[in-house]
C-alpha atoms as a PDB file:
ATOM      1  CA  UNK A   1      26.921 209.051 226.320  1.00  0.00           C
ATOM      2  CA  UNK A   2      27.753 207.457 222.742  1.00  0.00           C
ATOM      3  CA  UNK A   3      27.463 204.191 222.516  1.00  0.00           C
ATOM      4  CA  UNK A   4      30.227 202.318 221.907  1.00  0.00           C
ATOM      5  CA  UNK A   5      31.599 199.307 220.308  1.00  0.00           C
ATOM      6  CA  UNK A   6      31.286 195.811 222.992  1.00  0.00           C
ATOM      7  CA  UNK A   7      34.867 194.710 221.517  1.00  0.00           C
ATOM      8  CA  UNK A   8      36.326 198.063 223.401  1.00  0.00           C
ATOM      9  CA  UNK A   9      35.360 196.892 226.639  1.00  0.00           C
ATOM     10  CA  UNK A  10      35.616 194.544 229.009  1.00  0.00           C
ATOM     11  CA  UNK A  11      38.927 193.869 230.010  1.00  0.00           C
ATOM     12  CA  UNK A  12      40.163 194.124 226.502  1.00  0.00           C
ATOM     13  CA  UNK A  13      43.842 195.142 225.793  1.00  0.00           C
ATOM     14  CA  UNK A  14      43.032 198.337 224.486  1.00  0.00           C
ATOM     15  CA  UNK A  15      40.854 199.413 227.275  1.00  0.00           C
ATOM     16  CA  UNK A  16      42.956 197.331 230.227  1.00  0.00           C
ATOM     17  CA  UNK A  17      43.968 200.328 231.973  1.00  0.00           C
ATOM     18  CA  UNK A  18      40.475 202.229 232.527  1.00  0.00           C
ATOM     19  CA  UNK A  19      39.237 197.995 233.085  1.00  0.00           C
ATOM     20  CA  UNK A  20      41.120 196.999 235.683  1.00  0.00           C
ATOM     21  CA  UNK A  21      40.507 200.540 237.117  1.00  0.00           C
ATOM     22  CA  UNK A  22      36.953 199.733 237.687  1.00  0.00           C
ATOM     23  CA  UNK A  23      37.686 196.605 239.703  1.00  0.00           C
ATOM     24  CA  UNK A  24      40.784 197.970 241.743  1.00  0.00           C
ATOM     25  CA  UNK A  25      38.622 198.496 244.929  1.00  0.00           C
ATOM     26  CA  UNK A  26      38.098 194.831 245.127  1.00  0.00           C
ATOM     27  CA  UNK A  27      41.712 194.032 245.750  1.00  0.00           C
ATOM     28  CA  UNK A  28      42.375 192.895 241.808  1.00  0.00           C
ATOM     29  CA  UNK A  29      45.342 195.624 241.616  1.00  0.00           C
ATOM     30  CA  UNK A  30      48.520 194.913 239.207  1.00  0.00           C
ATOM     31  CA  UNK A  31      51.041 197.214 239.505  1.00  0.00           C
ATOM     32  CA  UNK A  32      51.699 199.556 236.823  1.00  0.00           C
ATOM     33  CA  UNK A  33      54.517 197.665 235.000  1.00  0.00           C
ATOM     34  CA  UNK A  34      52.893 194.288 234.994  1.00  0.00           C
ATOM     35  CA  UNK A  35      49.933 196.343 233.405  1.00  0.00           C
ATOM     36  CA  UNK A  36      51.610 198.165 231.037  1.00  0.00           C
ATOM     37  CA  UNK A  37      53.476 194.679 229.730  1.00  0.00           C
ATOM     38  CA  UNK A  38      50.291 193.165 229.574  1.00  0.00           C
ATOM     39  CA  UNK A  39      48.755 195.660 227.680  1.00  0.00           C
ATOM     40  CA  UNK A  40      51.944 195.464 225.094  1.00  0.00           C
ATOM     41  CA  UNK A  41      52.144 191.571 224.991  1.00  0.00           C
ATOM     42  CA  UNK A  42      48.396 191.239 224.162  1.00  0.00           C
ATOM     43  CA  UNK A  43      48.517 193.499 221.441  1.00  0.00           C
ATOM     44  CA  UNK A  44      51.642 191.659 220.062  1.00  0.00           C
ATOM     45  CA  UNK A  45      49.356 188.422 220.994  1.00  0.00           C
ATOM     46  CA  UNK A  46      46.232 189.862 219.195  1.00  0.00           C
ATOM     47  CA  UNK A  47      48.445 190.950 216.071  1.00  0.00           C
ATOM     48  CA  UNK A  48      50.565 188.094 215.267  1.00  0.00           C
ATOM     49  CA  UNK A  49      47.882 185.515 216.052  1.00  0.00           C
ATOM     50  CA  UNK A  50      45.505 187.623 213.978  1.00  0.00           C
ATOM     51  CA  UNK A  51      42.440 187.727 216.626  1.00  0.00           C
ATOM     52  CA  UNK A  52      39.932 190.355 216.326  1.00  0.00           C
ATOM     53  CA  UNK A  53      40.415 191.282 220.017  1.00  0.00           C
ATOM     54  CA  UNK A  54      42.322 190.110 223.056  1.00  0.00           C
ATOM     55  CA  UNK A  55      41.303 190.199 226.911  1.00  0.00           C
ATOM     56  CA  UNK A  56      42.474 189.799 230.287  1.00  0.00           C
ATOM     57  CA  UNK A  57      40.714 186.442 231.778  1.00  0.00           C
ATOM     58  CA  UNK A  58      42.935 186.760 234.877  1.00  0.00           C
ATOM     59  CA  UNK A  59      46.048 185.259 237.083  1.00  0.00           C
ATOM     60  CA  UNK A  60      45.735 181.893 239.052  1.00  0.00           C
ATOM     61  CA  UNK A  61      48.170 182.220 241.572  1.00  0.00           C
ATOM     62  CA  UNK A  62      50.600 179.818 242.102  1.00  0.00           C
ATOM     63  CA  UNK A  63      53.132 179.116 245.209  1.00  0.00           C
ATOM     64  CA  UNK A  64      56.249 179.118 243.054  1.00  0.00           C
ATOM     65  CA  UNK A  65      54.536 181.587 240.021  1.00  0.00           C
ATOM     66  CA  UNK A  66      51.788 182.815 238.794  1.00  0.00           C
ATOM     67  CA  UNK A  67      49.313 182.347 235.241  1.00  0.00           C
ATOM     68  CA  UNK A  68      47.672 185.059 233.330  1.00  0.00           C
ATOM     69  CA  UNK A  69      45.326 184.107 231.568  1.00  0.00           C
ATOM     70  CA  UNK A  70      43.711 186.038 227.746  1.00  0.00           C
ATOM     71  CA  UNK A  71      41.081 184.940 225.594  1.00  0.00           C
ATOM     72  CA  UNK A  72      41.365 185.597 221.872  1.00  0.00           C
ATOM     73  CA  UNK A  73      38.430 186.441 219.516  1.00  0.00           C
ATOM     74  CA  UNK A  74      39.102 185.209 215.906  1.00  0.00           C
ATOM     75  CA  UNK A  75      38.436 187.431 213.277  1.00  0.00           C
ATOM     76  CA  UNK A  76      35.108 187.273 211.458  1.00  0.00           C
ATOM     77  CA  UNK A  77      35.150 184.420 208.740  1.00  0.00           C
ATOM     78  CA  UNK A  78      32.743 183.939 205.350  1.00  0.00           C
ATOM     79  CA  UNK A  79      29.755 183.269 208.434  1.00  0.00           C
ATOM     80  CA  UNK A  80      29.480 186.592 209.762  1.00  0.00           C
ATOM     81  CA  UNK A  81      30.682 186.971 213.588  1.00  0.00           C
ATOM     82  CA  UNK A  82      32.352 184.494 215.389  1.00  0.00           C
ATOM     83  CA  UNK A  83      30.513 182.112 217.481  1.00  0.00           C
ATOM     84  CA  UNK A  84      31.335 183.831 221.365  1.00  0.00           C
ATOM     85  CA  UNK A  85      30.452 180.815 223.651  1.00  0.00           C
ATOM     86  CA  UNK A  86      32.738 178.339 221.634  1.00  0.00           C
ATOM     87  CA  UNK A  87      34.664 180.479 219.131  1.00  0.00           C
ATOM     88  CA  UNK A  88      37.033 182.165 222.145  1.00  0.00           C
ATOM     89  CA  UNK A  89      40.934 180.767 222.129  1.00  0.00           C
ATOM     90  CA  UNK A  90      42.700 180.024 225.377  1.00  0.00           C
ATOM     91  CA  UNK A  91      46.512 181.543 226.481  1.00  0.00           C
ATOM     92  CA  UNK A  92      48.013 181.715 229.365  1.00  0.00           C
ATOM     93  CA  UNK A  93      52.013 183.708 230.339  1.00  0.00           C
ATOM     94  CA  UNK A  94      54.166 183.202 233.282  1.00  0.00           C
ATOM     95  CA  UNK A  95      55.184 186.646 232.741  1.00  0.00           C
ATOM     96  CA  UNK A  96      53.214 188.617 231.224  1.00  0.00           C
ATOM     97  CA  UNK A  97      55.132 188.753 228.344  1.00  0.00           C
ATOM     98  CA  UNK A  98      55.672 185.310 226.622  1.00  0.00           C
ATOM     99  CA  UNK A  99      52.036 183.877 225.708  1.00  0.00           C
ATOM    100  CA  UNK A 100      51.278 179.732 224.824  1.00  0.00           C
ATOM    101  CA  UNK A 101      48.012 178.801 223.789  1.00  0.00           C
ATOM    102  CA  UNK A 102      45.795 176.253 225.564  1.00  0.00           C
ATOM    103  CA  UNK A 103      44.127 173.020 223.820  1.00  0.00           C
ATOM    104  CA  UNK A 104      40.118 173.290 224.608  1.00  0.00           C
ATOM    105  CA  UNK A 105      38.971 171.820 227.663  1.00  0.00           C
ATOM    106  CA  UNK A 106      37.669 168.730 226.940  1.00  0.00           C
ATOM    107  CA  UNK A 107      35.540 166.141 228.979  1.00  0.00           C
ATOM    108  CA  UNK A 108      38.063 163.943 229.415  1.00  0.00           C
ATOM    109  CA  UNK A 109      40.620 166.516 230.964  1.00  0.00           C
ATOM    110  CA  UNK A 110      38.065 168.130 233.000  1.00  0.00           C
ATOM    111  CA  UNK A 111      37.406 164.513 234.568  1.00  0.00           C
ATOM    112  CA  UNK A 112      40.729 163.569 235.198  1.00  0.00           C
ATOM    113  CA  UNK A 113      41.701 166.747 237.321  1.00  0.00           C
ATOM    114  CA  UNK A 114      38.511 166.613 239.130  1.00  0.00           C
ATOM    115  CA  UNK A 115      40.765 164.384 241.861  1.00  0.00           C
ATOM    116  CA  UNK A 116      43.959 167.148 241.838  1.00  0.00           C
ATOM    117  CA  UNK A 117      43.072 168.958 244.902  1.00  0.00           C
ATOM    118  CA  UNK A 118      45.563 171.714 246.578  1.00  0.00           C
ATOM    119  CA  UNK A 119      47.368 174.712 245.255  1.00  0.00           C
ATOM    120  CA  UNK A 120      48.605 175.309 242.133  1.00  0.00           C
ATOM    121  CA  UNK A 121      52.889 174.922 241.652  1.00  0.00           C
ATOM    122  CA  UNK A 122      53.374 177.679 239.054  1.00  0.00           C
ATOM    123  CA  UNK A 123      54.711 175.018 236.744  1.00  0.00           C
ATOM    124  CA  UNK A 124      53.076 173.769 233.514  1.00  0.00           C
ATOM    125  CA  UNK A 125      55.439 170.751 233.313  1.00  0.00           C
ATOM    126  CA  UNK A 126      54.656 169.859 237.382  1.00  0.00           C
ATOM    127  CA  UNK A 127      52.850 166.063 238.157  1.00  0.00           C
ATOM    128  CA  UNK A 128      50.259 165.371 240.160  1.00  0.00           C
ATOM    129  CA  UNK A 129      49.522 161.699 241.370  1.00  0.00           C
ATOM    130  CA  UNK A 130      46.302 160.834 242.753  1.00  0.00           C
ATOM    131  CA  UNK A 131      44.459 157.569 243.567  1.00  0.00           C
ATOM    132  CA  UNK A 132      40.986 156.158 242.495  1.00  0.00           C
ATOM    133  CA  UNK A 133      39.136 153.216 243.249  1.00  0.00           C
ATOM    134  CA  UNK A 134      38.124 150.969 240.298  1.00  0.00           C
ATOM    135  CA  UNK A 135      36.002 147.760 239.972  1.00  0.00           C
ATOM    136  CA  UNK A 136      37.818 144.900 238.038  1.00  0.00           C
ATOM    137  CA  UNK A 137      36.561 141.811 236.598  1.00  0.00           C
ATOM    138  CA  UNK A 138      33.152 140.631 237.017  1.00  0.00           C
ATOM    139  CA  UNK A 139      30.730 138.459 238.665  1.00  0.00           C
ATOM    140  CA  UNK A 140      32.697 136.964 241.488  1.00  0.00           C
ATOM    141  CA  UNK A 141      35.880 137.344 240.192  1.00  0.00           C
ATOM    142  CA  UNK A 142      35.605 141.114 240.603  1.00  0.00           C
ATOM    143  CA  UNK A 143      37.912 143.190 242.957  1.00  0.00           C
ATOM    144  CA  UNK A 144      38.560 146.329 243.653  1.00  0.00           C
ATOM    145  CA  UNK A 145      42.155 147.986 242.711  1.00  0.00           C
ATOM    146  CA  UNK A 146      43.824 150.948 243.707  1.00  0.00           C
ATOM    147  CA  UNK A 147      44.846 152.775 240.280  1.00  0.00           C
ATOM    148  CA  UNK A 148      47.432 155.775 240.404  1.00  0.00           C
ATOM    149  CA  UNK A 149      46.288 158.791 238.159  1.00  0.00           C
ATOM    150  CA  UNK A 150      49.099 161.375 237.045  1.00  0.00           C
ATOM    151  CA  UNK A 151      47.937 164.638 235.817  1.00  0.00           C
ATOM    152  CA  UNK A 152      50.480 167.627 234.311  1.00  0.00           C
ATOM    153  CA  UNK A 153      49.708 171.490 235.999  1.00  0.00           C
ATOM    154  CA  UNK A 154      48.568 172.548 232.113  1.00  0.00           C
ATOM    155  CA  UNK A 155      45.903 169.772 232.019  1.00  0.00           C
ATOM    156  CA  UNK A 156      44.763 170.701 235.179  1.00  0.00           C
ATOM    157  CA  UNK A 157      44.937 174.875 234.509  1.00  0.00           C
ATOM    158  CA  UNK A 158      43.069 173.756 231.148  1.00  0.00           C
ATOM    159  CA  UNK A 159      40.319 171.895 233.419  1.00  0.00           C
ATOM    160  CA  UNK A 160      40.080 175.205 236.053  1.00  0.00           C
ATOM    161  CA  UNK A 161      39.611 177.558 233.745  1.00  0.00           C
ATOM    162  CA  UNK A 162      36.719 175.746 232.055  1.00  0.00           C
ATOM    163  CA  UNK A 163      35.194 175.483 235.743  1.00  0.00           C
ATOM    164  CA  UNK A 164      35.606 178.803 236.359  1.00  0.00           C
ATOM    165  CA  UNK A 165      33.785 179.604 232.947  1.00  0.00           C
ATOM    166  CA  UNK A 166      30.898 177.298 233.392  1.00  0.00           C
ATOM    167  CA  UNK A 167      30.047 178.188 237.259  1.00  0.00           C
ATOM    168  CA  UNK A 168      31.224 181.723 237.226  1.00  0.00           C
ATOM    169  CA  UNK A 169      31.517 183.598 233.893  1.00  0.00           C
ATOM    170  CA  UNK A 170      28.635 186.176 234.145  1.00  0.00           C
ATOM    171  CA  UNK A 171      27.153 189.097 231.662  1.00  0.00           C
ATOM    172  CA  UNK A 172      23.832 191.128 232.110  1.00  0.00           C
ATOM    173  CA  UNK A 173      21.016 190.408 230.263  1.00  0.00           C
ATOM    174  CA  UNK A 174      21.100 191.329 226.593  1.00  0.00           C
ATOM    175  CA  UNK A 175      24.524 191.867 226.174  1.00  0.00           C
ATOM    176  CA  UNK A 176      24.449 188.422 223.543  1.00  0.00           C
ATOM    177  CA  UNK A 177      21.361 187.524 221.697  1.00  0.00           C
ATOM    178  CA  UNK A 178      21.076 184.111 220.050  1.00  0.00           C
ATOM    179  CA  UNK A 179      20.514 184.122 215.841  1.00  0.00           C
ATOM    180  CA  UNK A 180      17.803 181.832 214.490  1.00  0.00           C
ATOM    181  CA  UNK A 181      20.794 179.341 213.515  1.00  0.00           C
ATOM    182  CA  UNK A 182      21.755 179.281 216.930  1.00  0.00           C
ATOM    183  CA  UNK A 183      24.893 181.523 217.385  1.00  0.00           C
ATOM    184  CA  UNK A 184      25.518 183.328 220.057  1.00  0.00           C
ATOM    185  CA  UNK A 185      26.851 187.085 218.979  1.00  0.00           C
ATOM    186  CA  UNK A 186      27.376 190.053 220.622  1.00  0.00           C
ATOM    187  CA  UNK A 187      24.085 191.996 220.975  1.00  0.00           C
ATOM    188  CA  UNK A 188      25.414 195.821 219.470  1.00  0.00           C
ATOM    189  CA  UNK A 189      22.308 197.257 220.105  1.00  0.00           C
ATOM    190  CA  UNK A 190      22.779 196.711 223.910  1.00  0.00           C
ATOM    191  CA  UNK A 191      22.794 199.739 225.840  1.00  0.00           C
ATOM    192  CA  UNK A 192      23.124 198.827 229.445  1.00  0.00           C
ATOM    193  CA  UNK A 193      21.018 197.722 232.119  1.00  0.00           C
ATOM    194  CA  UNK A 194      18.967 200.644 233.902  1.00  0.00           C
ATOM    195  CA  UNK A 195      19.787 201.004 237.743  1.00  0.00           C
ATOM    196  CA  UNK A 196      16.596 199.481 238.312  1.00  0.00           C
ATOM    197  CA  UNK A 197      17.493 196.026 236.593  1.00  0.00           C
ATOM    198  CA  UNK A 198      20.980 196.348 237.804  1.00  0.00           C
ATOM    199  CA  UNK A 199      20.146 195.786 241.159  1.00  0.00           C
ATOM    200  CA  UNK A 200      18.973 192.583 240.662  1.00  0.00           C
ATOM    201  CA  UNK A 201      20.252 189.252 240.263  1.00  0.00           C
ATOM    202  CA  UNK A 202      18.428 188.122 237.287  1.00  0.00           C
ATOM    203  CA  UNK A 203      19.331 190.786 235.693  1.00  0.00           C
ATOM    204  CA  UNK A 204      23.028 188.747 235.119  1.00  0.00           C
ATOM    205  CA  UNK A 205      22.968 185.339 233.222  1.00  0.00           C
ATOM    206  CA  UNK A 206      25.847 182.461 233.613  1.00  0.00           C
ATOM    207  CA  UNK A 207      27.930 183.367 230.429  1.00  0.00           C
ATOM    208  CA  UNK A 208      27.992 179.306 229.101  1.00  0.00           C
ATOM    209  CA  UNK A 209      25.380 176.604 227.168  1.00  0.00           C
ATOM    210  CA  UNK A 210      27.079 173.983 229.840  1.00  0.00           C
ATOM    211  CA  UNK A 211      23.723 174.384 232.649  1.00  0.00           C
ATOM    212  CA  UNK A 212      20.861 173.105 232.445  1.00  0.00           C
ATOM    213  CA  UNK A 213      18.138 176.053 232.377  1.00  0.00           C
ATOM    214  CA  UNK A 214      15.663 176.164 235.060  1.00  0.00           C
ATOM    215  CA  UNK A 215      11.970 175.044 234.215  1.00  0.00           C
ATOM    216  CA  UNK A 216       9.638 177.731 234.167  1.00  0.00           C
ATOM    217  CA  UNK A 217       6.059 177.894 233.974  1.00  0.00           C
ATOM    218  CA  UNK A 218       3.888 179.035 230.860  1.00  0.00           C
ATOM    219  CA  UNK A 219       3.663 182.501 232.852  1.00  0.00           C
ATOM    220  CA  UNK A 220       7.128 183.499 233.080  1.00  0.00           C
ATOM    221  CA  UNK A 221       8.088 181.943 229.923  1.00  0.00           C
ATOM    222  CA  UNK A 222       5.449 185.133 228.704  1.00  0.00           C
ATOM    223  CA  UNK A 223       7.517 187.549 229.559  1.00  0.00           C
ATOM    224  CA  UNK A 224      11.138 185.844 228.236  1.00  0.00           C
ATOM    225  CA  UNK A 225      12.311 187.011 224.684  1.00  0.00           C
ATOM    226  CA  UNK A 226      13.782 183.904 223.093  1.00  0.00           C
ATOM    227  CA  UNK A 227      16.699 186.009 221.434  1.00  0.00           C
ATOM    228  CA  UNK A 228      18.669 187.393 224.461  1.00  0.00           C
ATOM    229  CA  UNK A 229      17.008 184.935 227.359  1.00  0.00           C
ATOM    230  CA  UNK A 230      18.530 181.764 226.255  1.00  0.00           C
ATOM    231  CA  UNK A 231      21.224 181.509 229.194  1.00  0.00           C
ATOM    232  CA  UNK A 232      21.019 180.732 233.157  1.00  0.00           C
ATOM    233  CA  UNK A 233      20.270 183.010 235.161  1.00  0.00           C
ATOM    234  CA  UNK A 234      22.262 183.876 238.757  1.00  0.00           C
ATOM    235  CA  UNK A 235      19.618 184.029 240.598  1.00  0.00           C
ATOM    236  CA  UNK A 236      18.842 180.616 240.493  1.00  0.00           C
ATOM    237  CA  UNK A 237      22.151 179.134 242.028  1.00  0.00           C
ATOM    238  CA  UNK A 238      22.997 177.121 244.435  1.00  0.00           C
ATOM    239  CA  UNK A 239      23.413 177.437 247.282  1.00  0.00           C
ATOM    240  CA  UNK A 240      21.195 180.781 247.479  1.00  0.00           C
ATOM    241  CA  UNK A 241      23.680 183.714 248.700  1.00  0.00           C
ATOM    242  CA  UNK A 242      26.727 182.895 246.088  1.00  0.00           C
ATOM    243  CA  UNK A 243      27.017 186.225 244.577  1.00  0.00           C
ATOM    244  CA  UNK A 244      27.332 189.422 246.456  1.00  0.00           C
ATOM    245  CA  UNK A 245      26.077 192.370 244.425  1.00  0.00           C
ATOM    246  CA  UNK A 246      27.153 195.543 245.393  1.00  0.00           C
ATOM    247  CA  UNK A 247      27.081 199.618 243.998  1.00  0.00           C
ATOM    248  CA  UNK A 248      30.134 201.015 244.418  1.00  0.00           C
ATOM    249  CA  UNK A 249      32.143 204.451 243.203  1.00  0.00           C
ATOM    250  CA  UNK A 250      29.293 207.191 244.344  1.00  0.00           C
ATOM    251  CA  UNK A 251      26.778 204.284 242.717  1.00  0.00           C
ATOM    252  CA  UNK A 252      27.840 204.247 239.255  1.00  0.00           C
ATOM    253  CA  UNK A 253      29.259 200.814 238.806  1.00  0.00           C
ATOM    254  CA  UNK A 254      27.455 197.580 240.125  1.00  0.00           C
ATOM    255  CA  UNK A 255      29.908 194.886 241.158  1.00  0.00           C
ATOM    256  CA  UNK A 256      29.610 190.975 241.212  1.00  0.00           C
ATOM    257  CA  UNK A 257      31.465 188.922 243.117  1.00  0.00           C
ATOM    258  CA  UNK A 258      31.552 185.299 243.843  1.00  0.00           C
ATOM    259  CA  UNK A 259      31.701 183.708 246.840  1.00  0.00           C
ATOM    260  CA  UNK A 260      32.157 180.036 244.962  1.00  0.00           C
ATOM    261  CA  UNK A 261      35.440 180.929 242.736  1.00  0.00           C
ATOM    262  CA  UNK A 262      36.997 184.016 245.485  1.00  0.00           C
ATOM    263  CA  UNK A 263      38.481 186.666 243.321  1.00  0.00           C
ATOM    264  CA  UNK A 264      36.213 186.730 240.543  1.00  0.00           C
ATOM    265  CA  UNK A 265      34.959 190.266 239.883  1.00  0.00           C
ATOM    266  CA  UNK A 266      32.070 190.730 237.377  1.00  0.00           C
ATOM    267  CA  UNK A 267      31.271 195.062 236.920  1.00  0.00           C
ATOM    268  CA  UNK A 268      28.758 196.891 234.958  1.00  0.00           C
ATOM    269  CA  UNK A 269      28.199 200.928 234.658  1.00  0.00           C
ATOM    270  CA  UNK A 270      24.407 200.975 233.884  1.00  0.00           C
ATOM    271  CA  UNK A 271      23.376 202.631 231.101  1.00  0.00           C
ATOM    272  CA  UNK A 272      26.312 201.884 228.870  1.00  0.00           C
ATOM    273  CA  UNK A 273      27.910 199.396 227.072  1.00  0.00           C
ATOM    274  CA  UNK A 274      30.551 198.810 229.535  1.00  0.00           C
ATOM    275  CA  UNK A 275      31.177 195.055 231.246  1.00  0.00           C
ATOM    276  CA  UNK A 276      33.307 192.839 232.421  1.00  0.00           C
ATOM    277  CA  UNK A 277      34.726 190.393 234.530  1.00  0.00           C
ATOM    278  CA  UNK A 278      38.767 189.340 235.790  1.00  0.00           C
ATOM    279  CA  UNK A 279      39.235 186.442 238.396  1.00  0.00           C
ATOM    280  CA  UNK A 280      42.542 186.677 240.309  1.00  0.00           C
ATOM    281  CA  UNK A 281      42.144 183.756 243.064  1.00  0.00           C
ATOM    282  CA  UNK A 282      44.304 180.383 243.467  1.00  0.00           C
ATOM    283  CA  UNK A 283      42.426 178.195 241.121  1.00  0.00           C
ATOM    284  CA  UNK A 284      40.271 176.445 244.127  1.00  0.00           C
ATOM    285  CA  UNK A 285      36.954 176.233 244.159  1.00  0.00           C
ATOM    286  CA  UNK A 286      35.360 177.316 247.625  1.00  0.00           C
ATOM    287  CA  UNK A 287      34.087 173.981 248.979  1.00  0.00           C
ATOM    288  CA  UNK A 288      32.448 175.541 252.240  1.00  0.00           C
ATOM    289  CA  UNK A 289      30.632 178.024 250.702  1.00  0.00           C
ATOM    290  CA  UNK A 290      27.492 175.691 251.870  1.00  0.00           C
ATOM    291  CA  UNK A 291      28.601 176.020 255.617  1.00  0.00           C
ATOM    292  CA  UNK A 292      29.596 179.643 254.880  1.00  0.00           C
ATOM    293  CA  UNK A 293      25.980 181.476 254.218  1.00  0.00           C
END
């Protein structure tokens, strides 16, 4: 097979179809208009924002409508290639059609809709209230008040989508390799994992710099290459059991799927290029997972 360009794939808009084709026995079907007008509207999206490529993140379902989510890749600058942990843009549709960008999640939002708990509304411009507990004063003039918290649905889709990133957001190993000045690129020498390595879980590294990596000792650091080994690997989550790795159409695609964020599909065809991931869930992390394996 020729190798192609890692831009192509993925759930990129030029490749959506034969994408989302891939993950269609795992329940993440769209019908064939909404694809076809997300394929259009992300090329309009990648041509008048002027990114270098455009993907399908996924849809957070909502009880009165639904998110889709893209990431945008700027175009190369005076640097070389963009940085690809930090240097992705956020937008999300109620349609499929009209696209808004997203501020960056920052700590501060992430925080503050760590309390929102429930479904989603389908409404950017809904409120949530919620209460917290907060010392006042000091010495023994301190007391404890009640303080009421309001949060807006887009602060709070900001703040899942980042969570869903850090904890869930998966390629296989060498798929990025990490420069001596510390950017992350893609890795366009990568050809795919063999079947052998795709059968295992450390074979497939948390796509984010937001863990903290696992000690090892001076024996397995031997056999790590600094360049490409630089992320998290799955197999060390917790609790043990939250991915379910699976070889599906006659054994020629390995499929990922997590059991902490339902609906998020990670696939790989070993030997190529070809990779990807799509969540299409309600936006709530699976709390009982623990009690669950």
């Amino acid at each position: 097979m020729v190798a192609q360009d890692a831009a192509e794939l993925s759930m990129e808009a030029q490749s959506l179809y034969s994408s989302l084709e891939l993950v269609s026995g795992c329940g993440q079907v769209l019908s064939p208009e909404l694809r076809s007008a997300l394929r259009t509207s992300l090329l309009l999206v990648q041509r008048d924002y002027h990114y270098r490529r455009v993907l399908l993140w996924g849809r957070i379902q909502g009880l009165r409508g639904d998110y889709y989510i893209a990431r945008g890749e700027d175009e190369p600058g005076p640097e070389g290639e963009p940085e690809q942990l930090s240097g992705l843009k956020t937008l999300y549709s109620l349609n499929g059609i009209d696209w808004s960008l997203l501020p960056p999640a920052t700590e501060e939002i992430v925080e503050q809709c760590s309390g929102v708990k429930g479904r989603f509304m389908g409404d950017p411009a809904h409120e949530y209230e919620y209460t917290v507990k907060k010392m006042m004063g000091e010495g023994d003039a301190a007391y404890v008040e009640n303080i009421t918290v309001a949060v807006k649905e887009e602060s709070r889709l900001i703040a899942t989508i980042a969570d869903i990133e850090k904890e869930a957001a998966v390629v296989p190993r060498g798929a990025y390799i990490k420069t001596p000045l510390g950017h992350i690129q893609r890795n366009r020498s990568f050809q795919g994992l063999t079947v052998a390595e795709a059968k295992k879980l450390s074979s497939y590294f948390h796509f984010t710099d937001a863990l903290v990596p696992k000690s090892r000792s001076l024996l397995e650091k031997a056999d790590l290459e600094a360049s490409i080994d630089f992320l998290v690997s799955l197999e060390h989550d917790v609790p043990k059991g939250s991915w379910s790795l699976q070889f599906e159409r006659g054994n020629s695609v390995v499929v990922l799927r997590s059991l902490l964020w339902v609906g998020l599909i990670f696939y790989h065809i070993p030997m190529t290029q070809q990779h990807g991931y799509i969540y299409v869930g309600n936006g709530e992390r699976n709390i009982d997972l623990p009690f669950m394996l």
